[in-house]
Every structure is written in structure tokens, then in C-alpha cells.
N, C-alpha and C. Protein backbone atom coordinates (compact mmCIF):
# COMPACT_ATOMS: atom_id res chain seq x y z
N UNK A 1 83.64 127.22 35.37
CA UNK A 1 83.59 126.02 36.21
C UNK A 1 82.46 126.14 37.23
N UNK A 2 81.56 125.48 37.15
CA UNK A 2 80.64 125.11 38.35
C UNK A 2 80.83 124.76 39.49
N UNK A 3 80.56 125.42 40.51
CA UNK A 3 81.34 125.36 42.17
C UNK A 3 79.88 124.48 42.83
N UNK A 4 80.39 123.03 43.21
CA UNK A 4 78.93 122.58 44.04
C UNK A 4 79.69 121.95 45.33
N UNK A 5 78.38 122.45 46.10
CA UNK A 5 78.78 122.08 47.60
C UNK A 5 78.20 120.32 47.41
N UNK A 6 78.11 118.97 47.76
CA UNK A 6 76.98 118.25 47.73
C UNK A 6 77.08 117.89 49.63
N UNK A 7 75.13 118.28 49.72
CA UNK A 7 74.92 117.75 50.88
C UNK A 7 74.43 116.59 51.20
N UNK A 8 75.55 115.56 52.56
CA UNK A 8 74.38 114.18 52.69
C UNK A 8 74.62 113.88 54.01
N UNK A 9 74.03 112.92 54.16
CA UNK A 9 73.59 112.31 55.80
C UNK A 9 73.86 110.98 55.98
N UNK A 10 74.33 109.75 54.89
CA UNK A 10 74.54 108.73 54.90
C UNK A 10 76.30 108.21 54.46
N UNK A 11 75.75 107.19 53.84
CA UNK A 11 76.76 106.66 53.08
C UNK A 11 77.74 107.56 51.82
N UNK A 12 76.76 108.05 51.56
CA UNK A 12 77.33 109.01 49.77
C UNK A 12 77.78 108.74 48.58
N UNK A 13 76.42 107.71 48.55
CA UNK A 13 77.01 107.20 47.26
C UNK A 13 76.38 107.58 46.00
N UNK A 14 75.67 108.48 46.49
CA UNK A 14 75.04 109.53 45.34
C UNK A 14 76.53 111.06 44.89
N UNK A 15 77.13 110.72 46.03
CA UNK A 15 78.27 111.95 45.80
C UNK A 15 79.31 111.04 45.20
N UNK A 16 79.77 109.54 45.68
CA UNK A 16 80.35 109.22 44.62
C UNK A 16 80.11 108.70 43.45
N UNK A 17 78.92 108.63 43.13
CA UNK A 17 78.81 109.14 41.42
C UNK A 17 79.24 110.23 40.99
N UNK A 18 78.98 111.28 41.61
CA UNK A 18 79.73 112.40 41.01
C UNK A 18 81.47 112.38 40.86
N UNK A 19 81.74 111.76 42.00
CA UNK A 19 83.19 112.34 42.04
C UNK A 19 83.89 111.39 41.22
N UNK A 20 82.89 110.05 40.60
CA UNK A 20 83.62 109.50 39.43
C UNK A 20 83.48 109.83 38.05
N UNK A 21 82.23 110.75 38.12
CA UNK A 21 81.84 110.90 37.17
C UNK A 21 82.29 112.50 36.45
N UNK A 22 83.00 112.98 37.89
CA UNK A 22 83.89 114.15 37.40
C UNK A 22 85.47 113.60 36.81
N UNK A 23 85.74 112.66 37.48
CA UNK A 23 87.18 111.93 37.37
C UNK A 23 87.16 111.21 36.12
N UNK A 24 85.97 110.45 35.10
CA UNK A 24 86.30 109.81 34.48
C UNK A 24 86.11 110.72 33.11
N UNK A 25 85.73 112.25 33.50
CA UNK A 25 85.15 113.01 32.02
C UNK A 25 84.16 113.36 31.63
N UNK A 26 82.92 112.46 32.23
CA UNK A 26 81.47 112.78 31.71
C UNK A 26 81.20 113.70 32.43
N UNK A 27 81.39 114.25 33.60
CA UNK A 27 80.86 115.62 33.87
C UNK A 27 81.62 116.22 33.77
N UNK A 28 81.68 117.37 33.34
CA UNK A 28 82.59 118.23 32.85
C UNK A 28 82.52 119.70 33.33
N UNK A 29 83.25 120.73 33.37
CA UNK A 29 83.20 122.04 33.79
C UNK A 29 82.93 122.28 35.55
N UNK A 30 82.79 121.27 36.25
CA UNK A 30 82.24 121.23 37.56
C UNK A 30 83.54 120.43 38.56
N UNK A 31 83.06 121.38 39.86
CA UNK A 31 84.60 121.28 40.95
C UNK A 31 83.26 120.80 41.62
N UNK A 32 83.52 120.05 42.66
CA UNK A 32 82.92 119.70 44.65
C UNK A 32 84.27 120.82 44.99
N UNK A 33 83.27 121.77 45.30
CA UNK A 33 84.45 122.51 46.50
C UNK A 33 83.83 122.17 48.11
N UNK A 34 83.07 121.52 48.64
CA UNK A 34 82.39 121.06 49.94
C UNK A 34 81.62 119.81 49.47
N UNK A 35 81.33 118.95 50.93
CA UNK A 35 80.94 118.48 51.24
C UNK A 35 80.26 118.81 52.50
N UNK A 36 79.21 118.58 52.74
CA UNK A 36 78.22 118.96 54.39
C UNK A 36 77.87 117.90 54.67
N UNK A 37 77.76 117.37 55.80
CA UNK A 37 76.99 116.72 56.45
C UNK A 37 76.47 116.68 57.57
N UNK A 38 75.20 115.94 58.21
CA UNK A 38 74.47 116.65 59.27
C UNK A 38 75.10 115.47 60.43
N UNK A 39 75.74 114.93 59.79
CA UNK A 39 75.88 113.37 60.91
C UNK A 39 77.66 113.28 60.58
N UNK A 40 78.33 113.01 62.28
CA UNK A 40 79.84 113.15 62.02
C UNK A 40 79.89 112.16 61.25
N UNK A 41 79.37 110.92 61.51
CA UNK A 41 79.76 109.37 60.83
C UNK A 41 79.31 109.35 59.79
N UNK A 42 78.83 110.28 58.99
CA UNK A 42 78.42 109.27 57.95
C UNK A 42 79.67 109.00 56.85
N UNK A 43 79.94 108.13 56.26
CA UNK A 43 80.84 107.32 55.73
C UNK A 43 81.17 108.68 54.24
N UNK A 44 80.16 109.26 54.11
CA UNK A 44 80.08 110.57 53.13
C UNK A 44 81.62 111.43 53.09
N UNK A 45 81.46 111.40 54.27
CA UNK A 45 82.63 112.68 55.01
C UNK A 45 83.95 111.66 54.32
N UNK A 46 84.71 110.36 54.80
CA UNK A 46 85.13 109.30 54.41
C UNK A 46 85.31 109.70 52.61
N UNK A 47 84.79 109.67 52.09
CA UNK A 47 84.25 109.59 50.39
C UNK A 47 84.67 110.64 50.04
N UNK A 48 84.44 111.90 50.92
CA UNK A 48 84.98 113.03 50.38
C UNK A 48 86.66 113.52 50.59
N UNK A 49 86.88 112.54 51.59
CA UNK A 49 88.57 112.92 52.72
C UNK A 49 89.34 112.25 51.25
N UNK A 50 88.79 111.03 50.69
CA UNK A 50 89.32 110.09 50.11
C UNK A 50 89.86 111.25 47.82
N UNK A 51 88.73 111.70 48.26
CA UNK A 51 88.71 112.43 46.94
C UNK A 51 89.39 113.84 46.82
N UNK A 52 90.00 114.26 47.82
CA UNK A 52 91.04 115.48 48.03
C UNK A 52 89.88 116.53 48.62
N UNK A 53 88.48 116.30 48.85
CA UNK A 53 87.71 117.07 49.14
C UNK A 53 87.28 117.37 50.35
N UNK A 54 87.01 118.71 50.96
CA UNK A 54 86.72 119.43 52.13
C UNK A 54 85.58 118.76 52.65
N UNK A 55 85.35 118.06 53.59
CA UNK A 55 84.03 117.39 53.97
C UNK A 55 84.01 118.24 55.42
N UNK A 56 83.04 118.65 55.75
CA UNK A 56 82.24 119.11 57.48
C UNK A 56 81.16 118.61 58.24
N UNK A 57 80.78 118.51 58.95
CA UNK A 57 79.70 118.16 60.11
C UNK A 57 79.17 119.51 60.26
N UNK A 58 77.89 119.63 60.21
CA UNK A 58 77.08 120.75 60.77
C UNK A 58 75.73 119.97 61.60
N UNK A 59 76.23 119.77 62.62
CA UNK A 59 74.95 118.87 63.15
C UNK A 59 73.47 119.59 63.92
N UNK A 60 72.55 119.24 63.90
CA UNK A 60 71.22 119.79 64.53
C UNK A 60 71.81 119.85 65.99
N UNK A 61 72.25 118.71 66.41
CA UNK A 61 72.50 118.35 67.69
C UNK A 61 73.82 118.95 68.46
N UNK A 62 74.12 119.61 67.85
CA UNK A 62 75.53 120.67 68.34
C UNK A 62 74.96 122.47 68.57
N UNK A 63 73.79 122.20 68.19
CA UNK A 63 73.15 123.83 68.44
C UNK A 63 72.13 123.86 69.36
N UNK A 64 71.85 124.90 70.27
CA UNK A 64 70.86 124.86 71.05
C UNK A 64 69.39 124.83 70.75
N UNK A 65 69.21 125.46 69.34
CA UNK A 65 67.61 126.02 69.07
C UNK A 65 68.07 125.48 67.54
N UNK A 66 66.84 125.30 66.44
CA UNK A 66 67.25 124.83 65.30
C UNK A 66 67.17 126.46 64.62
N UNK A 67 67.19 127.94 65.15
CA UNK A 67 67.61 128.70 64.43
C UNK A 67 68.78 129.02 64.22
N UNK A 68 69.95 128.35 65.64
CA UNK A 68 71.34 128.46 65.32
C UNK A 68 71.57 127.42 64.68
N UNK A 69 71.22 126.42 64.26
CA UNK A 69 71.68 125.57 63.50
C UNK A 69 71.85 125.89 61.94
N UNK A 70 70.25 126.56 61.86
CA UNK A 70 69.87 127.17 60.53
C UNK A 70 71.14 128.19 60.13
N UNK A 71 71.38 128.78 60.72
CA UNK A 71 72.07 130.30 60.61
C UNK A 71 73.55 129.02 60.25
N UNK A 72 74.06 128.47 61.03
CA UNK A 72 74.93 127.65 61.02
C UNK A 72 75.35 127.25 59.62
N UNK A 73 74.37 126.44 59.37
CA UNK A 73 74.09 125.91 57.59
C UNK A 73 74.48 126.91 56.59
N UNK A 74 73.61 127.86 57.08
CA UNK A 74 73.77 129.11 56.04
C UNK A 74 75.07 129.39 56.30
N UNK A 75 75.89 129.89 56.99
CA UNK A 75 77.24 130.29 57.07
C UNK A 75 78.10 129.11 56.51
N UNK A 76 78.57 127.35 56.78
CA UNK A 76 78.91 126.56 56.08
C UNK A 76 78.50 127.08 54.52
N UNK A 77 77.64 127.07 54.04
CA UNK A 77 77.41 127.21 52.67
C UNK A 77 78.31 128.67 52.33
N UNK A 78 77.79 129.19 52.34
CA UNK A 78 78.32 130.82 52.22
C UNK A 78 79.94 130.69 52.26
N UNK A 79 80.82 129.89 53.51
CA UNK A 79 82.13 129.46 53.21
C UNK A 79 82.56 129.18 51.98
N UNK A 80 82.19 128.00 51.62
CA UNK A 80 82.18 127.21 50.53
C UNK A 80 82.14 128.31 48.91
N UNK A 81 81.23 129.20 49.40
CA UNK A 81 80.31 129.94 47.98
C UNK A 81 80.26 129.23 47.01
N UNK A 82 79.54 128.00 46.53
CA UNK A 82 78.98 127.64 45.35
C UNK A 82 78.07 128.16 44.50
N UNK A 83 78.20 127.71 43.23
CA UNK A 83 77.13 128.06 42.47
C UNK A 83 75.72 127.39 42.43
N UNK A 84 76.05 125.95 43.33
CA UNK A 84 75.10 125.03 43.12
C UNK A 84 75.05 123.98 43.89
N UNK A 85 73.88 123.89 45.09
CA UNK A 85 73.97 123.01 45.85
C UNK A 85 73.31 121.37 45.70
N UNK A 86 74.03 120.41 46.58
CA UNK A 86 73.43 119.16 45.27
C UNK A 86 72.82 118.17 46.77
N UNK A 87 71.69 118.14 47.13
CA UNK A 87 71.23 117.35 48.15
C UNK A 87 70.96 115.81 47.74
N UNK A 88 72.43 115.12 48.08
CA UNK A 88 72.44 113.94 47.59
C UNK A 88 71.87 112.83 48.69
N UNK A 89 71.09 112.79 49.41
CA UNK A 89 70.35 111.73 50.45
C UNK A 89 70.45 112.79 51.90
N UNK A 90 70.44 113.90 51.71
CA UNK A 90 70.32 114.86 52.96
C UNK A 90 69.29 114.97 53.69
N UNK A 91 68.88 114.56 55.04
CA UNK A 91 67.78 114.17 55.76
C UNK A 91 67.63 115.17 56.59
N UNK A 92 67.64 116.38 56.04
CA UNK A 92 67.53 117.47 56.93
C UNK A 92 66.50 118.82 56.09
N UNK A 93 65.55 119.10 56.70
CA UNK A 93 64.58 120.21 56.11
C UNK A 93 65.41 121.09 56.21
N UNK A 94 65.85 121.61 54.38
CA UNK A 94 66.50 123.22 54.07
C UNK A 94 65.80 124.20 54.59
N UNK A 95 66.32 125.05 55.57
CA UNK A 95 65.51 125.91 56.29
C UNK A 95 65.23 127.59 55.00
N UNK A 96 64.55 128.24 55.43
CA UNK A 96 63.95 128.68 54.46
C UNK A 96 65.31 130.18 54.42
N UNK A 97 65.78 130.39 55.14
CA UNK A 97 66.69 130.99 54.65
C UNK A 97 67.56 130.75 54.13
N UNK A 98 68.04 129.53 53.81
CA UNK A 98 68.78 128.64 52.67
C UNK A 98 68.40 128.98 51.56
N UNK A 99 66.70 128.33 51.32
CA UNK A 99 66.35 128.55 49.97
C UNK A 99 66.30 129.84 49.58
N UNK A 100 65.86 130.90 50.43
CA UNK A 100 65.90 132.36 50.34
C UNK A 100 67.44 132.41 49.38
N UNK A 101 68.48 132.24 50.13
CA UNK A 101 69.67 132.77 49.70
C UNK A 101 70.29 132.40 48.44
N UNK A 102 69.78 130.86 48.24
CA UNK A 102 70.29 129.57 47.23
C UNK A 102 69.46 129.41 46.10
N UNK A 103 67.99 130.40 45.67
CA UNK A 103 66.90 130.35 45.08
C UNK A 103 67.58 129.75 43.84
N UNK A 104 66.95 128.54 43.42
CA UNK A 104 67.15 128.66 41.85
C UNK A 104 68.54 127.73 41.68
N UNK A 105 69.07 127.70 42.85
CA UNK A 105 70.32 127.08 42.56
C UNK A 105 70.72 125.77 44.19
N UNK A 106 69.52 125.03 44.49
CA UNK A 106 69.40 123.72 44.97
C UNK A 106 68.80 122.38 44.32
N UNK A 107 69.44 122.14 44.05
CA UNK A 107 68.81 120.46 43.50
C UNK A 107 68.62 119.30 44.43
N UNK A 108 67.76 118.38 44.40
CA UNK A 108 67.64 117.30 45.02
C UNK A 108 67.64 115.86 44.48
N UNK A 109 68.10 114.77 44.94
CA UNK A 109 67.49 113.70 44.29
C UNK A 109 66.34 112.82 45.08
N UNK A 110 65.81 112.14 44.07
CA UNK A 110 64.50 111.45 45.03
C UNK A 110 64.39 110.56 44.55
N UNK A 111 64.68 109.23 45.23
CA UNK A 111 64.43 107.62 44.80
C UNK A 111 62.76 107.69 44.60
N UNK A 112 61.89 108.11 43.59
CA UNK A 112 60.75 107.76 42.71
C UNK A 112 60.95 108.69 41.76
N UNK A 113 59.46 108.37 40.90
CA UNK A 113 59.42 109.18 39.78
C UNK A 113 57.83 110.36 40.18
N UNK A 114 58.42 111.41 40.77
CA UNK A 114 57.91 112.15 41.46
C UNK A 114 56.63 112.17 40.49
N UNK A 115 55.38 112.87 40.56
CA UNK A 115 54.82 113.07 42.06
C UNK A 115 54.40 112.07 42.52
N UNK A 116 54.83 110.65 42.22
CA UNK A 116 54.40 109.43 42.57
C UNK A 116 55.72 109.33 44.07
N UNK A 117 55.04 108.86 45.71
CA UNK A 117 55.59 108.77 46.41
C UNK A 117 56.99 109.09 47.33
N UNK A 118 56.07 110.88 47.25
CA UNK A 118 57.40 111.86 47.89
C UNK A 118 56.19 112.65 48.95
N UNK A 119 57.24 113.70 49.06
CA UNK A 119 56.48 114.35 50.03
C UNK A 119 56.59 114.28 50.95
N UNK A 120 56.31 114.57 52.61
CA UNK A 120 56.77 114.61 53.66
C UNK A 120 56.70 113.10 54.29
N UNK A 121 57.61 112.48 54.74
CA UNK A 121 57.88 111.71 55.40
C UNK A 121 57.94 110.16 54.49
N UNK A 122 58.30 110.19 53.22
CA UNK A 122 59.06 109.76 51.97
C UNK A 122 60.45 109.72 51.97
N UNK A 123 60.79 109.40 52.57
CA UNK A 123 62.74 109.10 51.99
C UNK A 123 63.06 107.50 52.63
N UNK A 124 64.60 107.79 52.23
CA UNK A 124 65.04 106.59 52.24
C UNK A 124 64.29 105.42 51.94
N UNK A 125 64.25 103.78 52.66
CA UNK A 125 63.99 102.95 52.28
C UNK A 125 62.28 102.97 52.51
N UNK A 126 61.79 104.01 52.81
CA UNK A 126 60.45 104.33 53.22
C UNK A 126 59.76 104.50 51.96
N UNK A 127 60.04 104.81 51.11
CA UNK A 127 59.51 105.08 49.37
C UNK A 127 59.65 104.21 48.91
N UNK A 128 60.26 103.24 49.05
CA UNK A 128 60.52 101.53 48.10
C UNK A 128 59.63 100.78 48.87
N UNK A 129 59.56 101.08 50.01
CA UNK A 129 59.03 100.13 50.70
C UNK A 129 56.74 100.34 50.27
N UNK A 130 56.42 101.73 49.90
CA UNK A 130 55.67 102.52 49.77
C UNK A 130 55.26 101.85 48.09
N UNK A 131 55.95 102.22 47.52
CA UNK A 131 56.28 101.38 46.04
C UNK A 131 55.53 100.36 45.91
N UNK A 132 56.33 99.54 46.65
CA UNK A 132 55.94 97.81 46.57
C UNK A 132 54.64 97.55 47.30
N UNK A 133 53.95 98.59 48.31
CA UNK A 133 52.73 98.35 48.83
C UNK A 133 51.86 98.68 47.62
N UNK A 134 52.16 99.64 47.34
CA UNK A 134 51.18 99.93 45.83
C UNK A 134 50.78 98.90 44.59
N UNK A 135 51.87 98.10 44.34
CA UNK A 135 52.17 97.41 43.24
C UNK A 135 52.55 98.19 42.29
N UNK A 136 52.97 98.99 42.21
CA UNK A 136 53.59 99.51 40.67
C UNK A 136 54.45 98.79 40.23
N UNK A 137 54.79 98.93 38.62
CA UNK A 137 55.64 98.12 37.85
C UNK A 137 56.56 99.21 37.70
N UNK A 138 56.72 100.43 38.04
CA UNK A 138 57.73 101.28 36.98
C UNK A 138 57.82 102.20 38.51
N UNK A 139 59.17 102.11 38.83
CA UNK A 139 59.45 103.25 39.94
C UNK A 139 60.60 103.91 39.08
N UNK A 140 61.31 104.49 40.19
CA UNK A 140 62.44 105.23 39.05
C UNK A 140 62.71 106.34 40.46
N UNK A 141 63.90 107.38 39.92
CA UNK A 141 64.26 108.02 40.74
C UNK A 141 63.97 109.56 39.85
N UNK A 142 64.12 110.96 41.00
CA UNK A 142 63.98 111.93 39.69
C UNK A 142 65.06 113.21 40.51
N UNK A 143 65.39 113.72 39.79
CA UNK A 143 66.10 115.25 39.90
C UNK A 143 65.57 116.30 39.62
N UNK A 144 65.15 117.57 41.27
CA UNK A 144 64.26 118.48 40.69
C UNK A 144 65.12 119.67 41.57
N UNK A 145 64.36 120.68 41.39
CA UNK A 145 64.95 121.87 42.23
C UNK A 145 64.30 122.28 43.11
N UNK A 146 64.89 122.78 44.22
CA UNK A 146 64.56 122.87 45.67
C UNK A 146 63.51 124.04 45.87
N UNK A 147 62.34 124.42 46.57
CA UNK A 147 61.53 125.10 46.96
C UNK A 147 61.34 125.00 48.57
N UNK A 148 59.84 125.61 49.02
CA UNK A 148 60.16 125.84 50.08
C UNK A 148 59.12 124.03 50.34
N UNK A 149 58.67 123.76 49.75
CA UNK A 149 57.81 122.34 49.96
C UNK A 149 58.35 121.30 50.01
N UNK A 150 57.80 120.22 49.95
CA UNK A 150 58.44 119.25 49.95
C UNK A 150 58.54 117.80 49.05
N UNK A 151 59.47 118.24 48.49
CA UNK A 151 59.89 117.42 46.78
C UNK A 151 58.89 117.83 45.91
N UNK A 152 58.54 119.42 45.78
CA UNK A 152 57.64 120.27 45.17
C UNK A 152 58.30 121.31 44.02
N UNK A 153 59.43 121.22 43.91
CA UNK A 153 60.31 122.14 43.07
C UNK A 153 60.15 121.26 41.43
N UNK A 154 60.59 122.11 40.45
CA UNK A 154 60.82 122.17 39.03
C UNK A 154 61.44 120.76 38.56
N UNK A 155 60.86 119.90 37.88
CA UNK A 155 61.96 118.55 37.71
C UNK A 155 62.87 118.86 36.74
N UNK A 156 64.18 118.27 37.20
CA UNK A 156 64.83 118.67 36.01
C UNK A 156 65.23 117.06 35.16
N UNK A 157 65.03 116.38 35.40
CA UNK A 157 65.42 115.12 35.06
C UNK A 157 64.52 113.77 36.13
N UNK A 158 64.05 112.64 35.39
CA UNK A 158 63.91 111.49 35.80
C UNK A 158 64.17 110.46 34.68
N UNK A 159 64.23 109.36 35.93
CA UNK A 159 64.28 107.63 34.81
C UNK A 159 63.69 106.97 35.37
N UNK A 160 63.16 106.27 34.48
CA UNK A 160 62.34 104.71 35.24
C UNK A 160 63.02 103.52 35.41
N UNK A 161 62.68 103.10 36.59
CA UNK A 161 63.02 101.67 36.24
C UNK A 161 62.22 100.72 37.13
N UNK A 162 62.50 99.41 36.16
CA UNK A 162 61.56 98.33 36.69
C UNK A 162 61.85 97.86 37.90
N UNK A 163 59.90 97.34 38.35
CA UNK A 163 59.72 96.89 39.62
C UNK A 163 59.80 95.15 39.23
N UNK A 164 60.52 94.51 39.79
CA UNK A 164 60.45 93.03 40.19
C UNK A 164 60.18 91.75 40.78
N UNK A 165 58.90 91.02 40.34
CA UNK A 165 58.72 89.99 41.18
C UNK A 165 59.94 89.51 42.07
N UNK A 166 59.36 89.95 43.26
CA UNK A 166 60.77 89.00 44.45
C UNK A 166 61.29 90.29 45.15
N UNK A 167 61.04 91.69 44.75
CA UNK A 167 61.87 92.56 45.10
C UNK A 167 61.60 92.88 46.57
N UNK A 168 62.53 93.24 47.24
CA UNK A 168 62.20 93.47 48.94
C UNK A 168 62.80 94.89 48.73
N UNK A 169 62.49 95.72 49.27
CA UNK A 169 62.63 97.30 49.74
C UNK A 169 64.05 97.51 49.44
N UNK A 170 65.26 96.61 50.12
CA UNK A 170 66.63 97.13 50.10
C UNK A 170 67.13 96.54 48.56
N UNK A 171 66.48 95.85 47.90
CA UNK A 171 66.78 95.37 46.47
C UNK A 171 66.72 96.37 45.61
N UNK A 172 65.28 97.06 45.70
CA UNK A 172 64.62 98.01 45.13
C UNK A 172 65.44 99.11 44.94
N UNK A 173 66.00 99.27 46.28
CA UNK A 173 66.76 100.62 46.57
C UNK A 173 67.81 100.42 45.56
N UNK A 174 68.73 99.26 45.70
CA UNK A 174 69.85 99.07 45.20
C UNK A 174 69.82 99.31 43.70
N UNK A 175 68.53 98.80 43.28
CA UNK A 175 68.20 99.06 41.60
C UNK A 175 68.22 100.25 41.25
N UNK A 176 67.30 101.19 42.06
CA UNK A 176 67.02 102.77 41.81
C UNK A 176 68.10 103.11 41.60
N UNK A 177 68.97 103.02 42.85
CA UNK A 177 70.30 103.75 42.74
C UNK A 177 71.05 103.63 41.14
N UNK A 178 71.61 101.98 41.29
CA UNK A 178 72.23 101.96 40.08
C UNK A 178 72.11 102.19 38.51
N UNK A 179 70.65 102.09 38.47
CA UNK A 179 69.71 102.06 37.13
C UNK A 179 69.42 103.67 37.17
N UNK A 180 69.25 104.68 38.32
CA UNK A 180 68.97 105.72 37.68
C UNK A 180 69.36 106.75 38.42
N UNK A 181 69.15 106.83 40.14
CA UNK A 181 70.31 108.05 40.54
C UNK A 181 71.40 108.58 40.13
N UNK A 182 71.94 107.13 40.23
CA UNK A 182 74.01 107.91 39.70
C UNK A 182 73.61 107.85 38.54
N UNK A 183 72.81 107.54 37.86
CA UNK A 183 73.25 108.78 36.71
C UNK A 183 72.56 109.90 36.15
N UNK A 184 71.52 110.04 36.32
CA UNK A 184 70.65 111.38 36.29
C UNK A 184 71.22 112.19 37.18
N UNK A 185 71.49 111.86 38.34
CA UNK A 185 72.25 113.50 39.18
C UNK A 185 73.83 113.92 38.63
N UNK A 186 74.81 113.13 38.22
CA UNK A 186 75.54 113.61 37.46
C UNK A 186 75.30 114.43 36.25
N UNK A 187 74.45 113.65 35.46
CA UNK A 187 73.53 114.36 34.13
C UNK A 187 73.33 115.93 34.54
N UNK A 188 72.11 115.64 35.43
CA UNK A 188 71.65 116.95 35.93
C UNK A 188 72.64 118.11 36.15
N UNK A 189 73.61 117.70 37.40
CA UNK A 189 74.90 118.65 37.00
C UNK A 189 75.13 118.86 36.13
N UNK A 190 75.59 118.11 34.96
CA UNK A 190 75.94 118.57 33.61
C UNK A 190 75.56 119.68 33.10
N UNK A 191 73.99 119.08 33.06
CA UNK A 191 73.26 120.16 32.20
C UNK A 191 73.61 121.60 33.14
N UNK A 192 73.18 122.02 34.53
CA UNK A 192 73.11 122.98 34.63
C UNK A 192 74.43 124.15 34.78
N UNK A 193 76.05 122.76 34.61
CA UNK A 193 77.04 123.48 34.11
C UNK A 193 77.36 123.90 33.00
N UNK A 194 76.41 122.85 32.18
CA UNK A 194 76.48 123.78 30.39
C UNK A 194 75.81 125.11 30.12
N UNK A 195 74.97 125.18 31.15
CA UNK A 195 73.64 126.78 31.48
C UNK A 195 74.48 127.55 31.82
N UNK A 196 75.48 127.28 32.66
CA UNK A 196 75.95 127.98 33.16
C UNK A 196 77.39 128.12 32.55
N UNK A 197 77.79 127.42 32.05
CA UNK A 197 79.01 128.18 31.06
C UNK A 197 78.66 129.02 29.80
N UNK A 198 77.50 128.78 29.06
CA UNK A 198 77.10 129.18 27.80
C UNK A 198 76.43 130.93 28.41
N UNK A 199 76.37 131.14 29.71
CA UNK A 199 75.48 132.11 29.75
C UNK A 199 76.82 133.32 30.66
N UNK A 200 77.81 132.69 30.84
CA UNK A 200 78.81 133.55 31.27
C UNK A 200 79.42 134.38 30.61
């Protein structure tokens, strides 16, 4: 069984894809033993209370220096001990002793089809909005693995999907999501619980 913490900062509706997509069968072999989040409110925590699952607050703003925060993170995780951490809209730079500890076993998702419009100061509705200045016809979202850069790790999965005359930034978003987040990051889990059962 695949042990994943998923980390987020919003709404979480990249975590509830998963947690339906563990409930309805298609992902398979994989528990959420945590939930993190960097913000008490976000509705995430909510999503996870609702699904029998352990949700926490680890906030920047509850520590004095961002190395106790860091150390902080790292200890939340380490609680938890997963096999596999899943940064589902987490607005917080993994500090490098994270990745140190977690090598090989952080994933992210990213509303484009990387290396098209990521990179530092790229998220949220800031990449759709980035998108549509460009004119592209084909955005898409992608699933890669975590490094010390930024949305610079191994892809493990993307999808495309179409850009639309008329589309405004929060439309866009809404498409990405439904047309290809929730389901490539479930996917993605998949796959790396089938790696990981076949190799046990």
C-alpha cells in the first residue's frame, strides 16, 4: 500500500480527486495517511476532516525564522512517514531539507504543459492568465517530480487541453482542472503505486 501525505494551501480540489478516486477504485493500492497545509482555512483541511483523514496546519506565520518552520515541515512529514508526497496546489517553497530527505519521492502538479509557463512566480491563476497573453491554443496541466528548482524535476505525466475563444483566466483554470489535473495526478499516483508494489 502506498502511504501519501497530499500537501495544499487552498481549496483541495486536486486532493479531492484523489480521495474519489481512491473511493471509487481507480486508484488502487494507495492510503492519504496526512494532509498538510500551510493556511488554517483552507477549505483542504475541511475535505480531508470530511474523508476520515488527518488534516494539519503548519503555517510560515506561527514560526519565528523560516528555518523553524522548515524543520517544522520536516517533522509533520516524518509523523505521517509516507512513501510519497503529493503537492496538490501547495504555495510554499519545499525547503531543501525536505527534498534532501523525500528525494525521489515528491510530486507536483502544474496547471500547464511544462516547460511552457512555470517557473518562479507561475502558479495559480497567474499561468492561465500568462497563457492567454501568449495566445496559445493548447495549454494543459502536467505531473513531475520535485527537485531543488522550480517546476524543474522529471515529468511524469501531462495532458493537453484546449484554449477557447472567450476564455477568461478563471474559465481556463476551471477547464485545466477538470480536463486534466484530476486526472493525471490520480493516474500519476497510480503509476508510482504499481512501482512500488511490483518492486516490494
Amino acid at each position: 500500500m502506498l502511504k501519501i501525505v497530499v500537501c495544499v494551501s487552498g481549496g483541495g480540489t486536486n486532493l479531492q480527486a484523489i480521495i474519489d478516486s481512491i473511493e471509487n477504485g481507480k486508484l488502487q493500492n494507495t492510503e492519504i495517511v496526512g494532509v498538510i497545509s500551510n493556511n488554517p482555512n483552507a477549505y483542504a483541511l475541511e475535505r480531508a476532516k470530511n474523508a476520515g483523514v488527518k488534516g494539519i496546519c503548519v503555517s510560515p506565520k506561527s514560526f519565528a525564522d523560516r528555518e523553524e518552520f522548515n524543520k517544522a515541515f520536516l517533522d509533520a512529514l516524518n509523523d505521517f512517514n509516507p512513501d510519497l508526497v503529493v503537492l496538490a496546489g501547495f504555495l510554499v517553497v519545499i525547503p531543501k531539507i525536505v527534498i534532501e530527505a523525500y528525494r525521489g519521492r515528491i510530486i507536483n502538479i502544474h496547471p500547464s504543459l511544462i516547460p511552457s509557463f512555470c517557473g518562479t512566480g507561475y502558479y495559480g491563476l497567474k499561468v492561465h492568465e500568462a497563457a492567454l497573453a501568449r495566445g496559445v491554443k493548447i495549454t494543459g496541466a502536467t505531473v513531475h517530480y520535485v527537485d531543488e528548482g522550480t517546476d524543474t524535476g522529471p515529468i511524469i505525466m501531462q495532458k493537453a487541453v484546449e484554449v477557447l475563444d472567450g476564455d477568461t483566466p478563471e474559465i481556463l483554470q476551471r477547464r485545466v482542472m477538470e480536463q486534466a489535473e484530476w486526472i493525471i495526478l490520480p493516474e500519476s499516483i497510480g503509476l508510482i503505486a504499481k512501482e512500488t508494489k511490483e518492486t516490494k
